[in-house]
Each structure stands twice: as C-alpha cells, then as structure tokens.
Protein backbone atom coordinates (compact mmCIF):
# COMPACT_ATOMS: atom_id res chain seq x y z
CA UNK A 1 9.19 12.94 14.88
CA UNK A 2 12.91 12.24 16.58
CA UNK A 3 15.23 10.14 14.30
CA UNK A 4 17.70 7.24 16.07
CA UNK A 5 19.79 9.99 17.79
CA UNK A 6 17.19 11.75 19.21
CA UNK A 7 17.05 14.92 16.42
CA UNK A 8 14.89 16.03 14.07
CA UNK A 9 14.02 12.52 11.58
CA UNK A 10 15.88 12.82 8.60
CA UNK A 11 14.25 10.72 5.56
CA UNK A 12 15.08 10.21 1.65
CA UNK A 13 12.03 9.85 -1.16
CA UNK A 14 13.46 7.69 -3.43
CA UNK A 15 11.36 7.63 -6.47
CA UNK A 16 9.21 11.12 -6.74
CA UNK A 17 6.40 9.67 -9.28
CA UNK A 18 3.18 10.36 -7.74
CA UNK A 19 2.89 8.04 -4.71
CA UNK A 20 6.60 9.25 -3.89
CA UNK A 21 6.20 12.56 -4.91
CA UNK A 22 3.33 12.43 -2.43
CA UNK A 23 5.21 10.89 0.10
CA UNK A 24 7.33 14.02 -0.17
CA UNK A 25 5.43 16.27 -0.08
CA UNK A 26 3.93 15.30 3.10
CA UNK A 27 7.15 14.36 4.92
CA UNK A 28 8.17 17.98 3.88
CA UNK A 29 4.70 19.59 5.58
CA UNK A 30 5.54 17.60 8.52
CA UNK A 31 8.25 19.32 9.08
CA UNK A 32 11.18 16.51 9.02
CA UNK A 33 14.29 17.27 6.86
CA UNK A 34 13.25 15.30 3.96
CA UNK A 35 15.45 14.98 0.76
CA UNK A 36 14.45 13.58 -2.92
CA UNK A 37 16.30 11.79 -5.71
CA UNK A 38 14.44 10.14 -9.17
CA UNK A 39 16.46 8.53 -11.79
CA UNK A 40 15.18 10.70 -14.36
CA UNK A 41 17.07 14.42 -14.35
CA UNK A 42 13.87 16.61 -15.48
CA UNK A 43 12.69 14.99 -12.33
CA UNK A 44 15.30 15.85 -10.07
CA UNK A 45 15.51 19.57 -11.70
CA UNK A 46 11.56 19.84 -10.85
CA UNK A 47 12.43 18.49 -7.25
CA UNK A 48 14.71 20.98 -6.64
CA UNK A 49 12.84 24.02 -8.21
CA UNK A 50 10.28 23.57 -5.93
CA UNK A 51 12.71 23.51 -2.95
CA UNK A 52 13.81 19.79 -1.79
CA UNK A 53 17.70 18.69 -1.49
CA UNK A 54 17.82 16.36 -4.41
CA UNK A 55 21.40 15.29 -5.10
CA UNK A 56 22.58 13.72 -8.62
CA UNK A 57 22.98 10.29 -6.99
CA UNK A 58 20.97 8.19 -4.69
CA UNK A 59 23.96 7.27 -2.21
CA UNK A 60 23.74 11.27 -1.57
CA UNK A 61 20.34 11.11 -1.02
CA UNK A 62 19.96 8.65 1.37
CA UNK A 63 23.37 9.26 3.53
CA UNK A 64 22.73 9.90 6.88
CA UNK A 65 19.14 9.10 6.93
CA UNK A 66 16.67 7.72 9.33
CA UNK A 67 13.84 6.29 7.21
CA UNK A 68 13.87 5.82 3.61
CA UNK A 69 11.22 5.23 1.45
CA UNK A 70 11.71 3.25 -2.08
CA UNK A 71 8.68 4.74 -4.43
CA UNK A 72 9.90 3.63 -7.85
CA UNK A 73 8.53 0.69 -10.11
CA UNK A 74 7.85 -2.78 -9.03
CA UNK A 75 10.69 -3.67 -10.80
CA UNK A 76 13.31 -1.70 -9.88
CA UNK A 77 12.93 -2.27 -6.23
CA UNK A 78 15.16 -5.28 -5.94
CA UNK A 79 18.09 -3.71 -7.36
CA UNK A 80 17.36 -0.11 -5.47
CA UNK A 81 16.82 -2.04 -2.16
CA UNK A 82 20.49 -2.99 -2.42
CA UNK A 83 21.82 0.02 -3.42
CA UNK A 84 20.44 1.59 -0.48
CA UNK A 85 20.84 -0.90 1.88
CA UNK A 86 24.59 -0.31 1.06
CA UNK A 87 24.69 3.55 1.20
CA UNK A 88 22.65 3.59 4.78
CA UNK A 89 23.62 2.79 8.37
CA UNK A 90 22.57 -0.29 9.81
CA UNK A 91 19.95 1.91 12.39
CA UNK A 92 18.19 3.88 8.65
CA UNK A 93 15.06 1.89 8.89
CA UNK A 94 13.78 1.12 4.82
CA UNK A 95 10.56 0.37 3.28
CA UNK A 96 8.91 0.73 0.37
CA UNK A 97 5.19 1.50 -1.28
CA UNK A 98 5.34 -1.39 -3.72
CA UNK A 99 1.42 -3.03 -4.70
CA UNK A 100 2.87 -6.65 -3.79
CA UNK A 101 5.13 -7.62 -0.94
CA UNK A 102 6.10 -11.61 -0.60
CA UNK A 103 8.74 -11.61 -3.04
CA UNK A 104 10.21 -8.64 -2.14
CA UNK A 105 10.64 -9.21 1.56
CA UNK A 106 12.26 -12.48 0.34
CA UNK A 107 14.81 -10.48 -1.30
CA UNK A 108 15.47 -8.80 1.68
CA UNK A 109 16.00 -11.70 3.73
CA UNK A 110 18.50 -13.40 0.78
CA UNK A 111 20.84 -10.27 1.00
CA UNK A 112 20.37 -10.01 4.67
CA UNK A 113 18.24 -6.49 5.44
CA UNK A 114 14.74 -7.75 6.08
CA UNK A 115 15.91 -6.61 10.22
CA UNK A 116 15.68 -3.39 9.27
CA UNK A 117 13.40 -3.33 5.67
CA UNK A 118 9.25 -3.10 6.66
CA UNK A 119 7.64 -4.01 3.40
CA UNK A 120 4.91 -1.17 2.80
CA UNK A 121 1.86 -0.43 0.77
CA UNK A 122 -0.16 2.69 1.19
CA UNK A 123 -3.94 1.83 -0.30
CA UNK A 124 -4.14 4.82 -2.24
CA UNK A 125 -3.32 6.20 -5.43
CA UNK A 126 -4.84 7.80 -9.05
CA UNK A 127 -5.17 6.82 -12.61
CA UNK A 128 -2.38 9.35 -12.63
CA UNK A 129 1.07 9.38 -13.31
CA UNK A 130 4.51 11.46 -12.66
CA UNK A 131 5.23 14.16 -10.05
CA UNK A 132 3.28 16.89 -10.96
CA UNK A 133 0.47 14.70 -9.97
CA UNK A 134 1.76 14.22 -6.55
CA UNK A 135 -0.57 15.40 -3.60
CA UNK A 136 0.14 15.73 0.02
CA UNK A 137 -3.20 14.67 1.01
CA UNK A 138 -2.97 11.84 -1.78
CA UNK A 139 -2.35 9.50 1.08
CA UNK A 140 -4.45 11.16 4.04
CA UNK A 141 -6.34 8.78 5.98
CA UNK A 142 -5.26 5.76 3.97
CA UNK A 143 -5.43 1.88 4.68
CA UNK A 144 -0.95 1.53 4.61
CA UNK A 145 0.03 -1.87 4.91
CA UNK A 146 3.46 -2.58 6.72
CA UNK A 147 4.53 -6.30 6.94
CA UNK A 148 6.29 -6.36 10.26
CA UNK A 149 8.50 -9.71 10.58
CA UNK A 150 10.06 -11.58 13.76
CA UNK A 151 13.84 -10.33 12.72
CA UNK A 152 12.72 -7.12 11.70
CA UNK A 153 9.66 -6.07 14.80
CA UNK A 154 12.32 -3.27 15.79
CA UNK A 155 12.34 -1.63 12.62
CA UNK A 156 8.54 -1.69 12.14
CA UNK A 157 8.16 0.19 16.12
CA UNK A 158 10.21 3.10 14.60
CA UNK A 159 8.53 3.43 11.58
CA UNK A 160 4.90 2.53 13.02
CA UNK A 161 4.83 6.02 14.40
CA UNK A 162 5.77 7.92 11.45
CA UNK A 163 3.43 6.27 8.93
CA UNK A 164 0.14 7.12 11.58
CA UNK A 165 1.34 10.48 12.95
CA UNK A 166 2.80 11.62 10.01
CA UNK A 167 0.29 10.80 7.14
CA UNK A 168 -2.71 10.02 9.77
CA UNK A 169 -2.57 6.63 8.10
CA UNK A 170 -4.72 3.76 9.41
CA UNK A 171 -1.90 0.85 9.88
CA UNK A 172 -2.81 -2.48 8.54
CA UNK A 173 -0.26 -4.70 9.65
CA UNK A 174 -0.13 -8.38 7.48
CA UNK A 175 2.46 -11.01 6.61
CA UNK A 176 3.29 -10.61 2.75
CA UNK A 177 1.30 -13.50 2.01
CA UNK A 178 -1.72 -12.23 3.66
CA UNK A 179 -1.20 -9.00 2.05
CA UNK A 180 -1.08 -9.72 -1.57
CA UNK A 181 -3.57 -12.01 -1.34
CA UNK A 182 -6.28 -9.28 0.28
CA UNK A 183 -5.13 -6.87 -2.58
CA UNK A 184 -5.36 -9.72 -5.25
CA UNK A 185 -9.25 -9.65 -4.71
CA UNK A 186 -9.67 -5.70 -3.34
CA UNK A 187 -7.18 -4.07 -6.38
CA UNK A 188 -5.71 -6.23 -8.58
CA UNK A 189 -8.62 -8.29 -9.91
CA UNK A 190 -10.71 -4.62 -10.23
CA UNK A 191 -8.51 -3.77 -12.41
CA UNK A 192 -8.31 -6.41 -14.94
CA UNK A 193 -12.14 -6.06 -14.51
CA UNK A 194 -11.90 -2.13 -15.30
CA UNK A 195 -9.74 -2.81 -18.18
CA UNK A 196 -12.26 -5.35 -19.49
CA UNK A 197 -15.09 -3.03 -19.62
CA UNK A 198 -13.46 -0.29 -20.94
CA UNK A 199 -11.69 -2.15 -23.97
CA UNK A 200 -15.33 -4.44 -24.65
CA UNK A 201 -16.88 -0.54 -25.05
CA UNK A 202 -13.57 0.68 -27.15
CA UNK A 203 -14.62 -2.31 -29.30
CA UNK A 204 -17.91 -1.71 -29.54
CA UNK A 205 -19.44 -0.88 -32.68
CA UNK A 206 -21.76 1.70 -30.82
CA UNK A 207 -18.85 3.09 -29.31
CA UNK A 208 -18.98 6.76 -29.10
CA UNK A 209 -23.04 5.92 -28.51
CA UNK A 210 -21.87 4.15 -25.18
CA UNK A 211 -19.70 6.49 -24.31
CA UNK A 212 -21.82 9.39 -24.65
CA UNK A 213 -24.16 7.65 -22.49
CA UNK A 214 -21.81 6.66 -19.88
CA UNK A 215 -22.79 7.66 -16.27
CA UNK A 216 -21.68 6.84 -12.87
CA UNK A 217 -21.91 3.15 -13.61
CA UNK A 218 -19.44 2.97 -16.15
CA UNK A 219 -17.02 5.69 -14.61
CA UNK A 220 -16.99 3.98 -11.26
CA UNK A 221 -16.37 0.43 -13.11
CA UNK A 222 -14.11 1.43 -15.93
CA UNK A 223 -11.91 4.35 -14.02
CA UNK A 224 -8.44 2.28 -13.02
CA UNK A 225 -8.31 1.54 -16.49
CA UNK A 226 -6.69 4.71 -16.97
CA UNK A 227 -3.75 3.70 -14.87
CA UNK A 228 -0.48 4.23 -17.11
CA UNK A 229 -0.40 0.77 -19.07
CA UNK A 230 2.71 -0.16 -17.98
CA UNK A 231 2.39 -0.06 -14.05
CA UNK A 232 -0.71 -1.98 -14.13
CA UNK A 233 1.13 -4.93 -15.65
CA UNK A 234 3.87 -4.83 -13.74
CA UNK A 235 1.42 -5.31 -10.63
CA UNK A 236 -0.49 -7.86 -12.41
CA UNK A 237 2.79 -9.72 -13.11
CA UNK A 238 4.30 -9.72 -9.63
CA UNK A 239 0.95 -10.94 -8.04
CA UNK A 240 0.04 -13.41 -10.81
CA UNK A 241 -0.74 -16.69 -9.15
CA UNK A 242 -2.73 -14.89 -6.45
CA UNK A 243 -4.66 -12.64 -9.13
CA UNK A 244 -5.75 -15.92 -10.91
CA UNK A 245 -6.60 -17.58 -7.80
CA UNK A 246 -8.82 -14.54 -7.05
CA UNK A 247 -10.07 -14.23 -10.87
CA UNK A 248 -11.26 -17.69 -10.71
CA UNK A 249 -13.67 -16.75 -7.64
CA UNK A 250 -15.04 -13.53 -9.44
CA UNK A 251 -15.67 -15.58 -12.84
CA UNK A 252 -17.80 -18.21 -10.62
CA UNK A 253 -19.48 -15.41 -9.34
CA UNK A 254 -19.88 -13.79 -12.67
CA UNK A 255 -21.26 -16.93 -14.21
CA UNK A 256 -23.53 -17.46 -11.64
CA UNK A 257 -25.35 -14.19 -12.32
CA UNK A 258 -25.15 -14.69 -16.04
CA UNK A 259 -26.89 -18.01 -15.74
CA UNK A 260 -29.59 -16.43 -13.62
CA UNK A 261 -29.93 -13.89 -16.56
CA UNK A 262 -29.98 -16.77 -19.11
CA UNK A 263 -32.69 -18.52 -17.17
CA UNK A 264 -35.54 -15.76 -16.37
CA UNK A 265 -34.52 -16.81 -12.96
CA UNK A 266 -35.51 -13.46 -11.23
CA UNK A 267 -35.15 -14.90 -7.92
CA UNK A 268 -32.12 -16.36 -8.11
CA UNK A 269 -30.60 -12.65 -9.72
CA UNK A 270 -31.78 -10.72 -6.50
CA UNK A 271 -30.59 -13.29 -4.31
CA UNK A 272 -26.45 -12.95 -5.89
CA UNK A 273 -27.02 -8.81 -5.69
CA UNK A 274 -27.76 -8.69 -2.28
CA UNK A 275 -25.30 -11.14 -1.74
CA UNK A 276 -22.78 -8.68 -3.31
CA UNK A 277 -24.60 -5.86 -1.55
CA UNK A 278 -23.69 -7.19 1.49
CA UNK A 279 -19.93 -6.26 1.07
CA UNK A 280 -20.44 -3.13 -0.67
CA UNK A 281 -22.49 -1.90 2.52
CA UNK A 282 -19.21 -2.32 4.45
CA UNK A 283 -17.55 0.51 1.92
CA UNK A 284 -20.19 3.13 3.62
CA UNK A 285 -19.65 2.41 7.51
CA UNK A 286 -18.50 -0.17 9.96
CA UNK A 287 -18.44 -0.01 13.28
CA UNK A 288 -14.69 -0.42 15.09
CA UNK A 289 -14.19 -1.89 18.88
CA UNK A 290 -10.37 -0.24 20.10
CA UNK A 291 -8.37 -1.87 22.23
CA UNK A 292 -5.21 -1.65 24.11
CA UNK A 293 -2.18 -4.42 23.83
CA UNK A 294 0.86 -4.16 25.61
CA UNK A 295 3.90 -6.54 25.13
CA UNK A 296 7.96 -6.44 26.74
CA UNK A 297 10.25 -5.03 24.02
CA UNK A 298 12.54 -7.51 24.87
CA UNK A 299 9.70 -10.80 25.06
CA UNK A 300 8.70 -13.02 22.28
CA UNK A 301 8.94 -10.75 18.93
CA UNK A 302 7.43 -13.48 16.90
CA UNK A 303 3.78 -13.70 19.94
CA UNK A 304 4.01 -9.93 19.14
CA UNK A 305 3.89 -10.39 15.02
CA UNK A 306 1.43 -13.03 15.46
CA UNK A 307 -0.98 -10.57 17.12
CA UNK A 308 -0.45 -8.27 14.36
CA UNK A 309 -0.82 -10.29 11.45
CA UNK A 310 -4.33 -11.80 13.20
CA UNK A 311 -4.90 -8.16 13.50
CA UNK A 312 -4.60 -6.93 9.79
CA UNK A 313 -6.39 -10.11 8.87
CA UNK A 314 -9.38 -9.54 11.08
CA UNK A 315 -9.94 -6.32 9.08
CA UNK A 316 -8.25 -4.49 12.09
CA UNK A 317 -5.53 -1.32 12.17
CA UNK A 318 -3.24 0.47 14.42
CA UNK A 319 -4.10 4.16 15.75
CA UNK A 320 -0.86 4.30 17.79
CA UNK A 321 2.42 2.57 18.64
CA UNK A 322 4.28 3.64 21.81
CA UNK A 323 7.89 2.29 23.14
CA UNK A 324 8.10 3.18 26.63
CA UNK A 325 9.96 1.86 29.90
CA UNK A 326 10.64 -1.29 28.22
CA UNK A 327 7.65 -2.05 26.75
CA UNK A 328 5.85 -1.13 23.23
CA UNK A 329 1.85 -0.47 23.42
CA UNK A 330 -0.28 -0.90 20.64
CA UNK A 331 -3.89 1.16 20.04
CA UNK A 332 -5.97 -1.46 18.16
CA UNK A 333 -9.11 -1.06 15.93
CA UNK A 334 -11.55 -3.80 15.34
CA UNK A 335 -14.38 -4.71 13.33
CA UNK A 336 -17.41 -5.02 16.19
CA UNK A 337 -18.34 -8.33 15.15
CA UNK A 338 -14.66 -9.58 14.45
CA UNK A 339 -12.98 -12.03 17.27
CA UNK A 340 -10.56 -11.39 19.37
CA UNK A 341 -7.46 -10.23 18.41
C-alpha cells in the first residue's frame, strides 16, 4: 500500500480501544508503518510494550502521515478531528470509525476538511471494551461504510483501496444521511431492544429461574446489552431522531404481533413471522451480480458520488477501486434482484 509520495503508507491509530486497537493491529500485519497514541497513559505504555511507536502527544503521532484513523468516543471526535486536521498535511487523508456520520461530516465541512475527511464506519464490533480486547481479524470481512462527498471523492479513491485490500472489507459507500438511517434500524434500535430484554429478565421476580433457562434465544436477543453502558448511549444520543423514527416502525410491528397473540388469531401470527422471516433469510445467503464502472478522474465528481450512494443504498459494495491513466474504476457488487446501479 504506497502513501502520497509513492513509499511505504504511513498511518496513525488514534484511539486504541478495541475497534482502534483492532485497526492497529491489522494495519501493523499489513505491513505499513503504523503508529498509535490513546489519551489514557496505561494505554499508551501497553501500546508500546507490545511494539508500536506511540508518542506522548497526538501531533507526534500523526506527523507525517498518510491516513489517519480517529477510533475514540463519539464525542470526542469533533474536537480530535481538529486537532488533527491541524497537525497533518493537507495530502494525510482522515476518517474515522464513529457509529453515526451526518453530524460529523458537517463539522468537517464548518472548519473546512471534509476534502480530505471520509466519514467511516466499520460494521463490526463486541460487547467488549479496551485494548486488550482488540483483534486483528475483529474487522475481517466486514460491511465498512465510507461516506464519500463531491469535495472530498479524491480522498475517498486513496483510502478506498486501503480499507478493501487491507482489512478485506466489503465497502459500503452512503451519504451520512443514508447511513445512519440504515444503522438506526440494523444496530441502533437492536440494541435498545437487547437492553429491554435483558433489564425486563433482571427485573423479573423469576430471575435467576430465567436465566438458568436461557438458551440461544435469549443470548442471541439480549447479547449487545453487554456493550459498556456508556458507549451505547452515546450512539443512541447522536442518532436520536433517526432511532425514534426507526423505533416507531418496530413498536407497530411489535403491536401487531401482540394483538394477534391477544386475539387467538393464529393466522394472522404466522402470517407477521414469515413476514419477518423473510429478512432474516437474507442474513444466511444472497446472491450478488458484479459489475464494472469506469468514470474520468477529472469528470463530474458529484455523477460519480451519485453512483455510489445509489450503490450502498441498493444493498451494494465495492471489491476494488483502481486510479489509472486518468480514470478511476470501480468493482461493484449487487443484490441479483436489485436495479441498476
């Protein structure tokens, strides 16, 4: 993976909690010169015990890099996006691994990075916390969202590459909107659902009856509830309107089965399931159609993120980005019985 100058990629972890400790980790076994800095200093010892540059300030860090990515807490990212942005050249390409992305890509735009920030989220994770529960195959194979924008399409062909070669990452490209409204419905809203199930049974006056008789059922439901307290609000939070909005469609649904419950009405009850079924049978295998699309590097960058976004909507990815003789080719993966795209 060459960097802007035609070396070796040099990137910067900032953050090493799991997902960025993962991130790491990875970047490391991939053989780019990779170095690490955490705000917390038991962190940063740890880092460098187990062998990564990880210098007592982030402007260190991230000096002289190609691609940084921000790993910490929603919350922090604002303020860290700055302080990075200021500390890099303008050709270090940044993104970030947040759960939400509209308002921070806003941010970017206000203080005049979103050319070279690429919004991120890589669909994977554990009801884990810290670095000592980073992985590098935590994020093999995974569903990462990058937000590519008009200003910013540039930014998004350097680090297209890295995300699918490096981490053999299936590339969902969305707008922010799109994307935390899909994760709304496909993470957020499971796990106010997983946190409702679990804390009904920790009510319960049968509790440790339940519990002792919990299978599959109720580990599958109930397991993001044991996401650290604190991270799950702060996605929650960020993504609030949306997670209502979505809430509101699962309660429906929710009080359309109990109603078939409350009325004998066996019928109507298998009709909803296989309803639901339907979905869930897309978990276990869908068939994809690839597809080639080629546009100028210099042409119409907003065409080019309007075939992208209808891409990552459409339930699509990206296998491969290439720039080449003037042009950048995209390999394209489609639902079969999606449209054109």
């Amino acid at each position: 993976m060459a960097g802007s100058t035609g070396g070796r990629a040099r990137t910067a972890v900032v953050g090493t909690g799991m997902i960025g400790g993962s991130v790491l980790l990875r970047l490391r076994d991939a053989g780019l010169d990779v170095a690490g800095w955490d705000p917390d200093p038991a962190t940063r010892r740890y880092a460098h015990e187990q062998g990564f540059a990880c210098p007592d300030t982030v402007e260190e860090a991230v000096a002289d890099r190609d691609f940084v990515f921000l790993c910490g807490p929603l919350p922090s990212l604002p303020r860290m996006l700055s302080r990075v942005a200021a500390a890099t050249d303008e050709d270090c390409v940044l993104t970030d691994v947040g759960s939400t992305k509209a308002a921070l890509a806003a941010f970017a735009d206000t203080r005049g990075v979103g050319h070279r920030f690429v919004p991120g989220h890589p669909m994977a994770g554990a009801d884990r916390a810290g670095v000592t529960s980073a992985s590098p195959a935590l994020l093999d194979r995974a569903a990462w969202v990058l937000c590519p924008d008009p200003a910013g399409v540039a930014a998004f062909r350097r680090l297209a590459p890295l995300i699918i070669d490096v981490f053999r990452a299936r590339l969902v490209p969305m707008s922010p909107t799109q994307h935390d409204t899909a994760v709304a419905l496909s993470s957020h809203v499971p796990h106010l659902l997983a946190g409702a199930l679990a804390g009904a049974v920790q009510g319960a006056p049968l509790r440790d009856a339940v519990l002792a008789l919990a299978a599959g059922s109720f580990r599958d439901g109930s397991r993001v509830a044991g996401t650290p307290a604190e991270r799950t609000a702060n996605m929650l939070l960020s993504n609030r309107e949306r997670v209502l909005e979505e809430l509101a469609r699962v309660t429906d649904f929710l009080d359309k089965l109990a109603g078939a419950v409350r009325a004998g009405d066996a019928e109507a009850l298998t009709s909803r399931y296989r309803e639901a079924a339907a979905a869930r049978a897309v978990l276990s295998g869908r068939n994809f159609v690839s597809r080639e699309r080629t546009f100028p590097v210099a042409g119409d960058a907003a065409a080019e993120v309007a075939y992208l976004w209808d891409l990552g909507a459409a339930g699509g990815y990206l296998s491969g980005c290439r720039v080449d003789a003037g042009t950048v080719s995209y390999t394209a993966h489609l639902p079969a019985d999606a449209g054109p795209a």
